[in-house]
PDB file of N, CA and C in Angstrom:
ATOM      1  N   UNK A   1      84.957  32.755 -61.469  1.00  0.00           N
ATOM      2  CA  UNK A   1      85.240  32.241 -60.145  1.00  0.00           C
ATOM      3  C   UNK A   1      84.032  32.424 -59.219  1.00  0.00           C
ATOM      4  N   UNK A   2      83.356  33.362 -59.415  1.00  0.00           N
ATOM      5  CA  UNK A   2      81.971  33.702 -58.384  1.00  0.00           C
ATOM      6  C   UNK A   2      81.271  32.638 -58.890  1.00  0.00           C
ATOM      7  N   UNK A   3      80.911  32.136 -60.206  1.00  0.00           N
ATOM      8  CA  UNK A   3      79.728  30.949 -60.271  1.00  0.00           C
ATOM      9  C   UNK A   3      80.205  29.717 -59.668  1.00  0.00           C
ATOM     10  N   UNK A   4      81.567  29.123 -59.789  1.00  0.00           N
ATOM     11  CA  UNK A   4      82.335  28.244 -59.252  1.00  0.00           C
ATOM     12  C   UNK A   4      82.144  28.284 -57.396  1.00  0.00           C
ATOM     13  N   UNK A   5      82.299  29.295 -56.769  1.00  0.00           N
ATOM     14  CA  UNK A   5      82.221  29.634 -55.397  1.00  0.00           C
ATOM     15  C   UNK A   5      80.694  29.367 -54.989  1.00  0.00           C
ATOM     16  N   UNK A   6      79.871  29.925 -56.023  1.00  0.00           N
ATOM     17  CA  UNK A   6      78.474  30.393 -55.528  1.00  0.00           C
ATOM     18  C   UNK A   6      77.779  28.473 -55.826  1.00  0.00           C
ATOM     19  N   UNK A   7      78.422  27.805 -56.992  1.00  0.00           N
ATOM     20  CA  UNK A   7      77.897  26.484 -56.997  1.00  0.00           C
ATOM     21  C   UNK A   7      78.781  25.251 -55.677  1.00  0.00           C
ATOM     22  N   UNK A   8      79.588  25.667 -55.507  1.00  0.00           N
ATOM     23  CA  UNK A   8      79.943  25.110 -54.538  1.00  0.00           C
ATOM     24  C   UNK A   8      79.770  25.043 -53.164  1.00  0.00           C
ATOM     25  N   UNK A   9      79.030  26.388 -52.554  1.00  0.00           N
ATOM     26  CA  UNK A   9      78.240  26.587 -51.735  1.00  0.00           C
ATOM     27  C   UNK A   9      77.203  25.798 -51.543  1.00  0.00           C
ATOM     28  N   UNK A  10      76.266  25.469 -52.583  1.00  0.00           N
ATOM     29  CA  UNK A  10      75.169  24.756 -53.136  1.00  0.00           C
ATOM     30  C   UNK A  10      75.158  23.092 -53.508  1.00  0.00           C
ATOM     31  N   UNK A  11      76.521  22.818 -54.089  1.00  0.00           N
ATOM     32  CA  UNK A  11      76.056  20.851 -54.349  1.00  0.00           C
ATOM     33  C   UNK A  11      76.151  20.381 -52.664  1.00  0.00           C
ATOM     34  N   UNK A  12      75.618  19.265 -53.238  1.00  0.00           N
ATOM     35  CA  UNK A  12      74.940  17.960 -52.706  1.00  0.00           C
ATOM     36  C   UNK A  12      76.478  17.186 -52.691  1.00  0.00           C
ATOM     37  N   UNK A  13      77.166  17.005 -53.226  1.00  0.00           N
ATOM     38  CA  UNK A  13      78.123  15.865 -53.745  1.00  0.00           C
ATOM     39  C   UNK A  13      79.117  17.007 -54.710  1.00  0.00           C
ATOM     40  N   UNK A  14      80.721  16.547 -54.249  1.00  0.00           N
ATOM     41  CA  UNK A  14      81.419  17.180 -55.294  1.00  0.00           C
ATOM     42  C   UNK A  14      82.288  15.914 -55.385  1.00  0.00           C
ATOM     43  N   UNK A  15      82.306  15.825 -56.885  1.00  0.00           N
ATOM     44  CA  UNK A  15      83.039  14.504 -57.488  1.00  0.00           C
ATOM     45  C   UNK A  15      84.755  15.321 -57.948  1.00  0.00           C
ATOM     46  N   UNK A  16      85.598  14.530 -57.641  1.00  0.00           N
ATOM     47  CA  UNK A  16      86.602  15.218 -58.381  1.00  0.00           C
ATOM     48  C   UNK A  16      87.439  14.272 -58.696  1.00  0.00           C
ATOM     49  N   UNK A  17      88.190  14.230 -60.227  1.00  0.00           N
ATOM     50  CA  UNK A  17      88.580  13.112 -61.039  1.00  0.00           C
ATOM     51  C   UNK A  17      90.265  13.651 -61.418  1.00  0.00           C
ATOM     52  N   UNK A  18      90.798  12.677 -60.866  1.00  0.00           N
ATOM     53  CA  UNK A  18      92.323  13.177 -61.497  1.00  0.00           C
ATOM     54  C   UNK A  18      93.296  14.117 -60.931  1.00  0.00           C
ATOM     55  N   UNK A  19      93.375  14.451 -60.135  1.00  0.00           N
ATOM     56  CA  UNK A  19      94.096  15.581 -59.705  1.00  0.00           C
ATOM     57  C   UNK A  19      95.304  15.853 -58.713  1.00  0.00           C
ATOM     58  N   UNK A  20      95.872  16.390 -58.719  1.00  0.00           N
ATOM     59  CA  UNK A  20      97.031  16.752 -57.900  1.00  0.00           C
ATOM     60  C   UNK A  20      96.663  16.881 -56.343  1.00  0.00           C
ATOM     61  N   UNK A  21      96.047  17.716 -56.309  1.00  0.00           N
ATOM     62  CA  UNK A  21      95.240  18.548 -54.950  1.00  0.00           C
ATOM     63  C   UNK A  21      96.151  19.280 -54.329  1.00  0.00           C
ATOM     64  N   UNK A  22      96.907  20.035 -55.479  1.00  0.00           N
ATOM     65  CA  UNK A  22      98.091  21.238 -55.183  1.00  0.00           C
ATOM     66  C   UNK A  22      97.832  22.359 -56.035  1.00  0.00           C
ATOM     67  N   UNK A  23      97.568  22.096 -57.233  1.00  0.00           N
ATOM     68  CA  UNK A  23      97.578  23.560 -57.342  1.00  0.00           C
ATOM     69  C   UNK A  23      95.781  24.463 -57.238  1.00  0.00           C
ATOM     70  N   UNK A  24      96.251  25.895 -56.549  1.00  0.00           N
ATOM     71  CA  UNK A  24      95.106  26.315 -56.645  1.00  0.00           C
ATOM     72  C   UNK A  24      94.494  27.470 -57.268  1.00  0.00           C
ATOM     73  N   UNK A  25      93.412  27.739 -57.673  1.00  0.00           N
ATOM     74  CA  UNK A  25      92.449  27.204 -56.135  1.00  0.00           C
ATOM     75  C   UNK A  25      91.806  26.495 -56.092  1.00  0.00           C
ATOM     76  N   UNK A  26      91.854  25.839 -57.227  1.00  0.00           N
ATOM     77  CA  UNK A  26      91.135  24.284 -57.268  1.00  0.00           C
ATOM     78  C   UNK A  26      91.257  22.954 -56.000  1.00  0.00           C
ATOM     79  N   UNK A  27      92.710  23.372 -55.972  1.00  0.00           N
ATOM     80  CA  UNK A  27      93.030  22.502 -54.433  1.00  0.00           C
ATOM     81  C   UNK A  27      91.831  22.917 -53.280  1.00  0.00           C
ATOM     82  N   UNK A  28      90.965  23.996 -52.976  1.00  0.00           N
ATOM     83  CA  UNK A  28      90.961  24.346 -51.997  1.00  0.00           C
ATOM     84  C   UNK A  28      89.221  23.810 -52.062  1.00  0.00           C
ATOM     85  N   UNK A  29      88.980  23.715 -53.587  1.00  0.00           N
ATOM     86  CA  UNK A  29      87.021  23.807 -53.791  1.00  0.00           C
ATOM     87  C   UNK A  29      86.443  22.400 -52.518  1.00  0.00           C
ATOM     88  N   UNK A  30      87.484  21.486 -52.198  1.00  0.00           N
ATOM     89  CA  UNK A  30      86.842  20.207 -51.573  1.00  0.00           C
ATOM     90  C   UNK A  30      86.894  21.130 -50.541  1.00  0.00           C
ATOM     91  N   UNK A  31      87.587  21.641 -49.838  1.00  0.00           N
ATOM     92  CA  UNK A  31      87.230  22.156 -48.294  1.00  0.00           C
ATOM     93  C   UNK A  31      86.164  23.187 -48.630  1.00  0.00           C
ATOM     94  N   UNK A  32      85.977  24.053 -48.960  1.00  0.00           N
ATOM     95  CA  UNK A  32      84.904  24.748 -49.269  1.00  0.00           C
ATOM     96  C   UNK A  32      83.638  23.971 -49.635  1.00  0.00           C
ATOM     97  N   UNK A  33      83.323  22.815 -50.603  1.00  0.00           N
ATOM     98  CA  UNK A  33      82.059  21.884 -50.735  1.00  0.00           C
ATOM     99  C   UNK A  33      82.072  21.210 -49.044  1.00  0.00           C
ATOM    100  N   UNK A  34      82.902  20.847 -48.484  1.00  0.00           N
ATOM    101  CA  UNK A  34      82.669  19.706 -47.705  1.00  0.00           C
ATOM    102  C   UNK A  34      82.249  20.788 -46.238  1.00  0.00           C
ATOM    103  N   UNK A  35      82.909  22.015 -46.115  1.00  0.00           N
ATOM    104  CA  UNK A  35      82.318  22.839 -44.975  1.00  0.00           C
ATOM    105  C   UNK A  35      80.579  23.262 -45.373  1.00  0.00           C
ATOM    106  N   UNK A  36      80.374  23.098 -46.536  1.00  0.00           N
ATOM    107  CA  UNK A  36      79.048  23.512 -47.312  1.00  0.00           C
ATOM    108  C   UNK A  36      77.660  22.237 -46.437  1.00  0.00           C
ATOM    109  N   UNK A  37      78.706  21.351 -46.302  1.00  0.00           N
ATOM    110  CA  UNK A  37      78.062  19.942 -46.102  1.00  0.00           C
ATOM    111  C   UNK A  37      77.740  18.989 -47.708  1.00  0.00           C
ATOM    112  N   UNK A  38      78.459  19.543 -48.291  1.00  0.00           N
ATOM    113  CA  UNK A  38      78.482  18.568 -49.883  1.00  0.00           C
ATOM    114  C   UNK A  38      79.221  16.777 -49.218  1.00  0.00           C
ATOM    115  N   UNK A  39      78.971  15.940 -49.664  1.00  0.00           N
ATOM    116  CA  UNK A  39      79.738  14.828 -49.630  1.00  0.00           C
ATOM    117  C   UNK A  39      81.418  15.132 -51.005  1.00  0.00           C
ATOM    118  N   UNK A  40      82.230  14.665 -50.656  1.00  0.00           N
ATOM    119  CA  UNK A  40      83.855  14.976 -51.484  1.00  0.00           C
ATOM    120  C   UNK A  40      83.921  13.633 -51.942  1.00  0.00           C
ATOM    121  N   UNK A  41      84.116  13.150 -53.076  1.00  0.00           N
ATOM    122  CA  UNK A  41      84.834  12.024 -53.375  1.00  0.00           C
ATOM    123  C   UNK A  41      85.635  12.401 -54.286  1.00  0.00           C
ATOM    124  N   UNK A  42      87.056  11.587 -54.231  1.00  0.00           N
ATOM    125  CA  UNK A  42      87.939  11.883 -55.375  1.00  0.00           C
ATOM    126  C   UNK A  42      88.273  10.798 -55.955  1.00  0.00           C
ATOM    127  N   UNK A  43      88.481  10.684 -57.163  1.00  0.00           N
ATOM    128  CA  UNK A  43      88.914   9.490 -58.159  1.00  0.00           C
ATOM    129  C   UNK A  43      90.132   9.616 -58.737  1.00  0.00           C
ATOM    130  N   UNK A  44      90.905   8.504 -58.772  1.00  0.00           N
ATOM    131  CA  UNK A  44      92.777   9.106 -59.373  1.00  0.00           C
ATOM    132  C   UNK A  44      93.115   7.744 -59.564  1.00  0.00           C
ATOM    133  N   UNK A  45      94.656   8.067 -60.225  1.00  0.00           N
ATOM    134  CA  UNK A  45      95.318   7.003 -60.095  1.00  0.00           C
ATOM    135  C   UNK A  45      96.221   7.100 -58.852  1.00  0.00           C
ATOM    136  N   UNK A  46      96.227   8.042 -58.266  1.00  0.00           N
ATOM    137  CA  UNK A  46      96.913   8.121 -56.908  1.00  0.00           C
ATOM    138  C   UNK A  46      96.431   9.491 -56.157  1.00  0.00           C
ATOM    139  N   UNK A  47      96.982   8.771 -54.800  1.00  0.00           N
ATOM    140  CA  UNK A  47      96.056   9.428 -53.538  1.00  0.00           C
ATOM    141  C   UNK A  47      96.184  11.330 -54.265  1.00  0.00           C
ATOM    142  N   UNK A  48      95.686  12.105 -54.372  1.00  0.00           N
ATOM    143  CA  UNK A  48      96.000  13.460 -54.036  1.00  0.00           C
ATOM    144  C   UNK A  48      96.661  14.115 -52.628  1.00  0.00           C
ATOM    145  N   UNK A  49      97.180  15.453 -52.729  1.00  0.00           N
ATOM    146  CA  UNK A  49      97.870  15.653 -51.592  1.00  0.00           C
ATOM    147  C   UNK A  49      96.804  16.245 -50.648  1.00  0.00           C
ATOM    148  N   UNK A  50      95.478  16.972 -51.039  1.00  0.00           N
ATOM    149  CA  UNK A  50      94.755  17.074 -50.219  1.00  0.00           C
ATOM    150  C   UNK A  50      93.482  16.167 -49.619  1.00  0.00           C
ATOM    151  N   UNK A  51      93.935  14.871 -49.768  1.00  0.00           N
ATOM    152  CA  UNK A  51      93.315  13.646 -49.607  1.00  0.00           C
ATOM    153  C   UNK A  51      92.204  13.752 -48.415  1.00  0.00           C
ATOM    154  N   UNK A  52      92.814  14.234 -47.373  1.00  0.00           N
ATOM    155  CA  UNK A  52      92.515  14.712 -45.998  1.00  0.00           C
ATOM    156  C   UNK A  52      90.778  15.124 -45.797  1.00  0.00           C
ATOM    157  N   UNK A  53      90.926  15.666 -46.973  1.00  0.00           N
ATOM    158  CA  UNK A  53      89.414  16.884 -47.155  1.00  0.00           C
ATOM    159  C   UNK A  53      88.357  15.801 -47.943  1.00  0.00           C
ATOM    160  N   UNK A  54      88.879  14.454 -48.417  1.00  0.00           N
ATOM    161  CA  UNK A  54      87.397  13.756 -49.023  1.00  0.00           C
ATOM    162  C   UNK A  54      87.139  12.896 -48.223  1.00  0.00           C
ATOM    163  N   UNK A  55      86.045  12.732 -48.700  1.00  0.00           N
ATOM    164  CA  UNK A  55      85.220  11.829 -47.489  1.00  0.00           C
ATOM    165  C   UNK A  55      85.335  10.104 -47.953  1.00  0.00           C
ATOM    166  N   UNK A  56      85.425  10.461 -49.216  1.00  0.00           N
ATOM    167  CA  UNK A  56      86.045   8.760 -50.272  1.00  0.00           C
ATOM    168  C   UNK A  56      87.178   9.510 -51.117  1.00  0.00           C
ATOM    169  N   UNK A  57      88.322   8.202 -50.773  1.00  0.00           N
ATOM    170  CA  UNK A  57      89.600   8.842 -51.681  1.00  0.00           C
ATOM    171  C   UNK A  57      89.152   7.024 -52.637  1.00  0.00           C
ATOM    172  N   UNK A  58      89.344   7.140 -53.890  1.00  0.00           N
ATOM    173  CA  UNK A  58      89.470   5.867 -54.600  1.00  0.00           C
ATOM    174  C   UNK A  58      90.443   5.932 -55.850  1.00  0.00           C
ATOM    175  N   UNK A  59      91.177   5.073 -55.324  1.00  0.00           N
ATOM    176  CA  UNK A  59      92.540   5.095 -56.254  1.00  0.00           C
ATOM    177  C   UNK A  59      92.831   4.060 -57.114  1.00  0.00           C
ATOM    178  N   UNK A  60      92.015   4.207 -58.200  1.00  0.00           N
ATOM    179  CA  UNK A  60      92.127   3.404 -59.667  1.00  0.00           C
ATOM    180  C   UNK A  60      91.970   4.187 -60.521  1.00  0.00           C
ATOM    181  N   UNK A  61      91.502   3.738 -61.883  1.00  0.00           N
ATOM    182  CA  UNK A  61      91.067   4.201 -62.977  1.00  0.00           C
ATOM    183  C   UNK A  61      89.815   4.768 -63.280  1.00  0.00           C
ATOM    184  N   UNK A  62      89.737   6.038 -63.749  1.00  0.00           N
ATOM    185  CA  UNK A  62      88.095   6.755 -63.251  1.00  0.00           C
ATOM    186  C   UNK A  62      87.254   5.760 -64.167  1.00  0.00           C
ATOM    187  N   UNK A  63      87.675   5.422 -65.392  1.00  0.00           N
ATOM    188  CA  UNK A  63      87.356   4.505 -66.412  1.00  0.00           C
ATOM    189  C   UNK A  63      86.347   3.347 -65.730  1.00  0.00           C
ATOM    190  N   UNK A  64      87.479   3.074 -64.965  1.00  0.00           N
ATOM    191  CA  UNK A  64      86.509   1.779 -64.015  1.00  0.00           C
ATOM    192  C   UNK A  64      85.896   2.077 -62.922  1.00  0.00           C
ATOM    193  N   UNK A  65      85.939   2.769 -62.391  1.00  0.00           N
ATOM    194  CA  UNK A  65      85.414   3.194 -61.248  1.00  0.00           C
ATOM    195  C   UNK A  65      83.838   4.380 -61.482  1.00  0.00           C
ATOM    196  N   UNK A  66      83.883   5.606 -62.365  1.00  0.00           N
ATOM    197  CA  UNK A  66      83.457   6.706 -62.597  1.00  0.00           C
ATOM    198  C   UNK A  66      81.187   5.771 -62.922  1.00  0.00           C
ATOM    199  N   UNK A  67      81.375   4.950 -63.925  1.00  0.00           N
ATOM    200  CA  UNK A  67      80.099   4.529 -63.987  1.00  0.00           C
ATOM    201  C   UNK A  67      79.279   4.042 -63.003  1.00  0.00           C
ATOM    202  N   UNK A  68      80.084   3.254 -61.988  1.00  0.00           N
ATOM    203  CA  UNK A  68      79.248   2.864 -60.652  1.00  0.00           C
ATOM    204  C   UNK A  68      79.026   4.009 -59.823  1.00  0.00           C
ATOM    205  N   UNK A  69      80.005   4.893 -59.797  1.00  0.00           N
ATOM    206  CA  UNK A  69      79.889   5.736 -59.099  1.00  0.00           C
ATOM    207  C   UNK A  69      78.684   6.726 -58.983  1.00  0.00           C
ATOM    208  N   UNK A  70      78.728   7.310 -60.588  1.00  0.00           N
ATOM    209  CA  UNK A  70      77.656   7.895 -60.944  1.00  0.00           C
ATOM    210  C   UNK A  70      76.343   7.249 -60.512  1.00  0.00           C
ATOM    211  N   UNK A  71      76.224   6.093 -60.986  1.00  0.00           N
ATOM    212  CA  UNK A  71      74.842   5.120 -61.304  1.00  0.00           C
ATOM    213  C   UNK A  71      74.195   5.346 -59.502  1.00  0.00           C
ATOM    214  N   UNK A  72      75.384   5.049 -58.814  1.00  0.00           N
ATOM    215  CA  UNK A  72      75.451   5.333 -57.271  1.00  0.00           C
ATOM    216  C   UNK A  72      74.672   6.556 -56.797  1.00  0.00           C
ATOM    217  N   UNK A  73      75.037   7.648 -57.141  1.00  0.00           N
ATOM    218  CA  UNK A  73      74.876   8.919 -56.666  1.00  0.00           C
ATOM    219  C   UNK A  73      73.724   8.890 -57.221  1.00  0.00           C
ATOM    220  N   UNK A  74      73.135   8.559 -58.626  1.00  0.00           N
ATOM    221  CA  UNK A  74      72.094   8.725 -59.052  1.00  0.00           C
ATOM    222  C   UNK A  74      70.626   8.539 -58.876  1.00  0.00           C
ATOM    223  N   UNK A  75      70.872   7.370 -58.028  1.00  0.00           N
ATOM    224  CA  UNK A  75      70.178   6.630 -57.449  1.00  0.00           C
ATOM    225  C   UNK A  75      69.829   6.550 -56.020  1.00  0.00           C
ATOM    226  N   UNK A  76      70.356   7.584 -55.833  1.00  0.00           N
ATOM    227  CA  UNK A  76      70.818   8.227 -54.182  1.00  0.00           C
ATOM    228  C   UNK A  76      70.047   9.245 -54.193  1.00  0.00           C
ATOM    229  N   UNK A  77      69.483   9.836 -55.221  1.00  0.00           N
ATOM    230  CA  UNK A  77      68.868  11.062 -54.814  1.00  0.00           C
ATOM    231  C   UNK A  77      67.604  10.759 -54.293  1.00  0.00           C
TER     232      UNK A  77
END
């Protein structure tokens, strides 16, 4: 949990794929990246409950969505 805390302090971008955004403390890593100043995006087939905390909610298939995304960010640096 300290490398998890201590890298989340630190990204640039936290991607998160699939998830509930209930159970934790995983629920909690987007508010912690996004007070960091990380950018939050989440990918699902439906909204999460802590939706609130990303900065892009995108609600499809990571399948279809996950390669632009990346290619995106990648190219962003």
């Amino acid at each position: 949990m300290d490398l998890i805390l201590h890298q989340l302090a630190r990204a640039n971008v936290l991607l998160t794929v699939g998830t509930s955004g209930v159970v934790e403390p995983a629920a909690s890593f987007v508010k912690m990246a996004r007070r960091n100043g990380a950018k939050t995006i989440y990918v699902g087939p439906e909204e999460p409950s802590n939706s609130a905390f990303f900065d892009e909610v995108l609600t499809d298939k990571a399948g279809a969505v996950l390669p632009s995304i990346v290619t995106s960010l990648l190219h962003s640096r």
